[in-house]
C-alpha atoms as a PDB file:
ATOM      1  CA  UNK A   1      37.883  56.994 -16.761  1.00  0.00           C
ATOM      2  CA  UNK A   2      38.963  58.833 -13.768  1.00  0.00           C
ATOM      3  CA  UNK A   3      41.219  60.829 -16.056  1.00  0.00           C
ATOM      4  CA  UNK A   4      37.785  62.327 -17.898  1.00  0.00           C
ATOM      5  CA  UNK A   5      36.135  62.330 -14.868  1.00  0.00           C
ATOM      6  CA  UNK A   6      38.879  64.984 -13.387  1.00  0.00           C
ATOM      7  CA  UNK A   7      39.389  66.719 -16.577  1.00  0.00           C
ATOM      8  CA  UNK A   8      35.398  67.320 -16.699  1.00  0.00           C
ATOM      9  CA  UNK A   9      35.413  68.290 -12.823  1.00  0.00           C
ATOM     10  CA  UNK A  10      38.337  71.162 -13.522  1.00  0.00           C
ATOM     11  CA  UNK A  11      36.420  72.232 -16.657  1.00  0.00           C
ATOM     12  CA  UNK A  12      33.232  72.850 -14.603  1.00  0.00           C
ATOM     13  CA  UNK A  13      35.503  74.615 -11.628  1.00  0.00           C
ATOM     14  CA  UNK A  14      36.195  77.000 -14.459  1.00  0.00           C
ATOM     15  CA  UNK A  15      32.591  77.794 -15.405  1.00  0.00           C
ATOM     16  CA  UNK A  16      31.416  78.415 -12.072  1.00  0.00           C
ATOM     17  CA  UNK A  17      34.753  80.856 -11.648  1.00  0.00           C
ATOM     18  CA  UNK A  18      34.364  82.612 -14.932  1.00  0.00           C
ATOM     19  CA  UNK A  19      30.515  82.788 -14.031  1.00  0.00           C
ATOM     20  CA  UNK A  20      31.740  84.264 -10.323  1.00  0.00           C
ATOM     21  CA  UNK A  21      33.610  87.111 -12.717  1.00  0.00           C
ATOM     22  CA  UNK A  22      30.894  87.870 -15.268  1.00  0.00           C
ATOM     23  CA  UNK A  23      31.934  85.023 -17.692  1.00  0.00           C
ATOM     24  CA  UNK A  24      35.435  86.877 -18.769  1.00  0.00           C
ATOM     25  CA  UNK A  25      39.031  85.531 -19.332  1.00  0.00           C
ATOM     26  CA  UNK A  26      40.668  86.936 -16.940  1.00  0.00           C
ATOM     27  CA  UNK A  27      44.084  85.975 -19.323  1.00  0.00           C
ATOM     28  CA  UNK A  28      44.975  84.908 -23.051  1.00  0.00           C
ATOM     29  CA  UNK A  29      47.426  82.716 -21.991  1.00  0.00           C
ATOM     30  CA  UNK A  30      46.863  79.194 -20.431  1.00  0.00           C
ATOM     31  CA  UNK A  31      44.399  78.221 -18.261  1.00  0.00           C
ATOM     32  CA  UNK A  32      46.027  76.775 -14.765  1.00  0.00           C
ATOM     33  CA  UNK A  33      44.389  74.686 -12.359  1.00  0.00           C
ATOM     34  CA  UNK A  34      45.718  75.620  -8.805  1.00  0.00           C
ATOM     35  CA  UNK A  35      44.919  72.199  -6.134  1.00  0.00           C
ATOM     36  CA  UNK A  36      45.414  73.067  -2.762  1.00  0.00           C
ATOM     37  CA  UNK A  37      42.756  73.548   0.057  1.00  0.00           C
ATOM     38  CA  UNK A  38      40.048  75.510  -1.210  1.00  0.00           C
ATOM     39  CA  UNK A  39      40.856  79.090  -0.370  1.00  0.00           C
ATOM     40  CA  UNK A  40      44.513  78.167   0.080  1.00  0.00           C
ATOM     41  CA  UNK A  41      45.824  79.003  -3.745  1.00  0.00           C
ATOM     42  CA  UNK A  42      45.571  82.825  -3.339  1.00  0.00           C
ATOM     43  CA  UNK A  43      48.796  83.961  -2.898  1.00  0.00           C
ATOM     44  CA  UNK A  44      49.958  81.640  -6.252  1.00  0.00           C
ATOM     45  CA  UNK A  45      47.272  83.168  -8.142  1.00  0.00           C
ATOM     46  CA  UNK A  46      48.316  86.450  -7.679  1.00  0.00           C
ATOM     47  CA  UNK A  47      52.287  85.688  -8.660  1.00  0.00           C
ATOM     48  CA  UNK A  48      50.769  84.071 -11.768  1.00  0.00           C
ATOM     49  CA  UNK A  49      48.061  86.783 -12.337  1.00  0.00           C
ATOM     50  CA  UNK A  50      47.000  88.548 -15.107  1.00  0.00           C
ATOM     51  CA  UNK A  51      49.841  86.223 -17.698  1.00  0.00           C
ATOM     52  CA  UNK A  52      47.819  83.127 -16.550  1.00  0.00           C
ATOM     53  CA  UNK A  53      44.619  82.807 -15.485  1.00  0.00           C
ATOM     54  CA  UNK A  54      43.593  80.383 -12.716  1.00  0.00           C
ATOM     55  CA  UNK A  55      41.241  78.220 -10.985  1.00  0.00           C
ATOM     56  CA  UNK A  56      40.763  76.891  -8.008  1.00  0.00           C
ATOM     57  CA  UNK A  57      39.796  72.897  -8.160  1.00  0.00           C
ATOM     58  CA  UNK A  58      41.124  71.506  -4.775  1.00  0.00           C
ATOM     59  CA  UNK A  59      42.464  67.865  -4.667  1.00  0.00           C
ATOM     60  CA  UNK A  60      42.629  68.081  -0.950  1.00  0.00           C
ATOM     61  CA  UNK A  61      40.871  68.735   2.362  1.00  0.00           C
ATOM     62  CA  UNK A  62      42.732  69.066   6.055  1.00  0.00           C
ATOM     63  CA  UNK A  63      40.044  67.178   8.494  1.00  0.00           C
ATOM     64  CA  UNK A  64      40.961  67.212  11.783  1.00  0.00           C
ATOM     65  CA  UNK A  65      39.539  64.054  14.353  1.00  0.00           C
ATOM     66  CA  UNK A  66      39.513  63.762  18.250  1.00  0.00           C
ATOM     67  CA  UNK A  67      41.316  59.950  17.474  1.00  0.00           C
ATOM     68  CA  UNK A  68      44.245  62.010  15.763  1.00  0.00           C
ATOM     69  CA  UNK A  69      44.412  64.614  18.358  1.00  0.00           C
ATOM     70  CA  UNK A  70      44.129  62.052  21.345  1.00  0.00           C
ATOM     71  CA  UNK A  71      46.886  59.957  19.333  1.00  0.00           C
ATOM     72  CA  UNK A  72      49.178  63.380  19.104  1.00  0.00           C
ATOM     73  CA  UNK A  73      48.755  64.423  22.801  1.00  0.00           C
ATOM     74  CA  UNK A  74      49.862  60.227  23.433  1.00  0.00           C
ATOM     75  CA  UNK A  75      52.408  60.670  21.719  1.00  0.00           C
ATOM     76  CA  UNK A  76      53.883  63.785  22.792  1.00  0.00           C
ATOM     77  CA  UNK A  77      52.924  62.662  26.528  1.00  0.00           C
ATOM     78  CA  UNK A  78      53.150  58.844  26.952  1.00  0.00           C
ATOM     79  CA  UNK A  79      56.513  58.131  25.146  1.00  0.00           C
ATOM     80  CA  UNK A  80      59.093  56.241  27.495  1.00  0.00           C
ATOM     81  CA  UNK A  81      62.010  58.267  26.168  1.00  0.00           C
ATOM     82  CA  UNK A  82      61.457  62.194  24.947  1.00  0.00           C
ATOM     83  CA  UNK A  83      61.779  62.769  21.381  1.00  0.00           C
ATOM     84  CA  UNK A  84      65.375  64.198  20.060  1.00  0.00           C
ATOM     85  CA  UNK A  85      63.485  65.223  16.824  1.00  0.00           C
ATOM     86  CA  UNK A  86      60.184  66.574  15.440  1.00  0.00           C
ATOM     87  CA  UNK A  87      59.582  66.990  11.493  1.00  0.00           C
ATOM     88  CA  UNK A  88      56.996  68.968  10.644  1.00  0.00           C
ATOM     89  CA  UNK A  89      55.771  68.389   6.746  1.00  0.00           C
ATOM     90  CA  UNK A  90      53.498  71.548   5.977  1.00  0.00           C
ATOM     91  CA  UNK A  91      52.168  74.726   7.441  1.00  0.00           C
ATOM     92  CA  UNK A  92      49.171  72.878   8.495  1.00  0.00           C
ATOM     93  CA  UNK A  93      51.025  70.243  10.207  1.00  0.00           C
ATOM     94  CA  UNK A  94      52.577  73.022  12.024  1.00  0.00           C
ATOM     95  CA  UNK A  95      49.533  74.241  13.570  1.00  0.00           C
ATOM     96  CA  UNK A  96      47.975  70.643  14.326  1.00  0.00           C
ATOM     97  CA  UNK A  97      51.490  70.440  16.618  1.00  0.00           C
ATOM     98  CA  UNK A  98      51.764  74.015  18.328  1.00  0.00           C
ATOM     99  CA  UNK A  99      47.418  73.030  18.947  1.00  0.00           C
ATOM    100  CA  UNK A 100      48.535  69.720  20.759  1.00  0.00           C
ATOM    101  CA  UNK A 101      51.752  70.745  22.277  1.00  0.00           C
ATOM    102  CA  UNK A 102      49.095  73.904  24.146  1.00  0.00           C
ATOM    103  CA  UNK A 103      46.471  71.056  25.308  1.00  0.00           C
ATOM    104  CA  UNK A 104      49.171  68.559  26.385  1.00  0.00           C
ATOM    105  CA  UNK A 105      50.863  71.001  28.685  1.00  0.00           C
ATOM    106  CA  UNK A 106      54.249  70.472  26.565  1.00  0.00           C
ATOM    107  CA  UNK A 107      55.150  74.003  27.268  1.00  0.00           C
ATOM    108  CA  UNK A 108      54.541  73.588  30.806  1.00  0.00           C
ATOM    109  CA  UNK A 109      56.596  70.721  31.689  1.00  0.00           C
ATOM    110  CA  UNK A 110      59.166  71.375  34.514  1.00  0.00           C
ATOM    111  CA  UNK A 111      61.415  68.301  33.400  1.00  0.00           C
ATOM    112  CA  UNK A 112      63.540  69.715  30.788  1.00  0.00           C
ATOM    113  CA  UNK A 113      64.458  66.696  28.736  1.00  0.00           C
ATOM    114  CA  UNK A 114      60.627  66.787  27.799  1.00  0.00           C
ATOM    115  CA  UNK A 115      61.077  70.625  26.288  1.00  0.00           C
ATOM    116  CA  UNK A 116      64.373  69.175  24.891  1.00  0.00           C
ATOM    117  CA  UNK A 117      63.221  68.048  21.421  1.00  0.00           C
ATOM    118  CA  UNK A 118      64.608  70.024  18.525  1.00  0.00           C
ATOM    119  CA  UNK A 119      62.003  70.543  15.361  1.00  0.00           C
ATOM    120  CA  UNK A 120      62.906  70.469  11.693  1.00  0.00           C
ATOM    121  CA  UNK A 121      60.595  71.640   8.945  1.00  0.00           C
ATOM    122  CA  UNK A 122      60.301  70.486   5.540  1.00  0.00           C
ATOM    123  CA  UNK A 123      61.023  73.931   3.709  1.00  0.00           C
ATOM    124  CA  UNK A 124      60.459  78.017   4.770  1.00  0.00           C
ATOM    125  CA  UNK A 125      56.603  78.281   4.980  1.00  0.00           C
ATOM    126  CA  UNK A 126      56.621  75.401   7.804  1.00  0.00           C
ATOM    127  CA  UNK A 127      58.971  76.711   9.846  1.00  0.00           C
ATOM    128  CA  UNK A 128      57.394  80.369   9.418  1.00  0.00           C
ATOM    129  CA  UNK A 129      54.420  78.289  10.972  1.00  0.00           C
ATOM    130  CA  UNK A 130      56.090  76.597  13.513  1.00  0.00           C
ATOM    131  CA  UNK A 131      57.461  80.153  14.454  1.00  0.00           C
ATOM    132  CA  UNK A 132      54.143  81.935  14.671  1.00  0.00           C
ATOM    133  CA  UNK A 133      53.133  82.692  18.392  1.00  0.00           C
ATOM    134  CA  UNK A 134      49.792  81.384  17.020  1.00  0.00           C
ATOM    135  CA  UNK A 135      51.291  77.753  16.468  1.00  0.00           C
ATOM    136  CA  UNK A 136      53.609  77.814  19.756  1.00  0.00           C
ATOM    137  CA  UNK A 137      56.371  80.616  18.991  1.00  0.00           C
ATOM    138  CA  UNK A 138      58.932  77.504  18.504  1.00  0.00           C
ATOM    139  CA  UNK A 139      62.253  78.915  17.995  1.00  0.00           C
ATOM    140  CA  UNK A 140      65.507  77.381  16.308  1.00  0.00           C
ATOM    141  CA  UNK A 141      63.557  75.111  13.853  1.00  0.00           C
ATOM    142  CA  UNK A 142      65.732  73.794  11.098  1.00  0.00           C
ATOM    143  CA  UNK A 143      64.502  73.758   7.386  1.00  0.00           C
ATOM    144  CA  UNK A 144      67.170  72.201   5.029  1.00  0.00           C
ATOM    145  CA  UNK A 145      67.978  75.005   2.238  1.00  0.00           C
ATOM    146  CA  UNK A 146      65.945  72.832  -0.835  1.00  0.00           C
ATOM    147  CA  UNK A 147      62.316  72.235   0.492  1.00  0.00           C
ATOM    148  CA  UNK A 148      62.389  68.726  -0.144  1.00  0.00           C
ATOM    149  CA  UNK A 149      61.922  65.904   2.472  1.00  0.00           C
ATOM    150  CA  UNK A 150      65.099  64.274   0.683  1.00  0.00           C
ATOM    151  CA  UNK A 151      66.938  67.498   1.647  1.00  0.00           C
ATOM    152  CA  UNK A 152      65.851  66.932   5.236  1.00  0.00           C
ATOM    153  CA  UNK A 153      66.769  63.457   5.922  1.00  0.00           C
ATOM    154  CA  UNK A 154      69.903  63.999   4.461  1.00  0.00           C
ATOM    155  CA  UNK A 155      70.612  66.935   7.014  1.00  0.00           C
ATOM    156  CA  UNK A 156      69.336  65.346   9.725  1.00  0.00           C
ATOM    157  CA  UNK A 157      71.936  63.841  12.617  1.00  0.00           C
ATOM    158  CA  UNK A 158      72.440  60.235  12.410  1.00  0.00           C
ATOM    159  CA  UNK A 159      73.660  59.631  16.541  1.00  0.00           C
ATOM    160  CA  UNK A 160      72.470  61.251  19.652  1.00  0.00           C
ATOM    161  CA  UNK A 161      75.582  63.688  20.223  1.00  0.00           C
ATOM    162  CA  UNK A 162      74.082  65.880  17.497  1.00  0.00           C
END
């Protein structure tokens, strides 16, 4: 079952960690598998370090494409009307649009109703991202107080005067 199959997978993650560390526990308390990118799950080990001891099994992978990134420079430069609204979902969402808003030019634009999108961010961390001079140095992104998409459509304007 795929259910065994994962539950072997995060056992063996595990090994090869405890291995990595001279075959210790690391905690006497529960074991807790962390699943974002590989290399991503540091800064929650370390809040749940030493009461819990963790492993890294990641569930996903961020692979970028040219077909995505000629898609996102489309859309951001082909649309008939400029967008009133960009939501950005994660942190590396966040850098995928500062990278294509660079290559289109977005910045550049002398028109201003093509700079005059406004950018919301599902929770803190994106719009930290969206912030970074790395990922464009956007300013005025809004992130709804609960990180929760739910939270952000709910706050979001429903007519153009907003």
């Amino acid at each position: 079952s795929f259910a065994g199959a994962a539950a072997a997978a995060a056992r063996a993650f595990l090994r090869v960690e405890r291995l990595q560390r001279g075959g210790a526990r690391l905690a006497a308390g529960p074991v807790v598998a962390l699943t974002r990118e590989s290399g991503k799950n540091a800064g929650l080990a370390r809040a749940l370090e030493p009461d819990l001891e963790c492993a890294e099994v990641p569930c996903v992978e961020t692979r970028r494409t040219a077909a995505m990134e000629n898609a996102l420079d489309a859309a951001l430069l082909f649309v008939d009307e400029p967008w009133d609204w960009v939501v950005v979902t994660s942190p590396e969402a966040a850098k995928t649009f500062g990278d294509a808003a660079k290559r289109s030019g977005l910045f550049m634009m002398r028109e201003p109703r093509w700079r005059g999108f406004r950018l919301a961010a599902v929770g803190a961390a994106t719009s930290r991202a969206l912030e970074a001079r790395e990922t464009g140095g956007f300013r005025d992104v809004y992130a709804p107080g609960r990180a929760t998409a739910a939270s952000l459509a709910a706050a979001l304007p429903r007519n153009a005067s907003k």
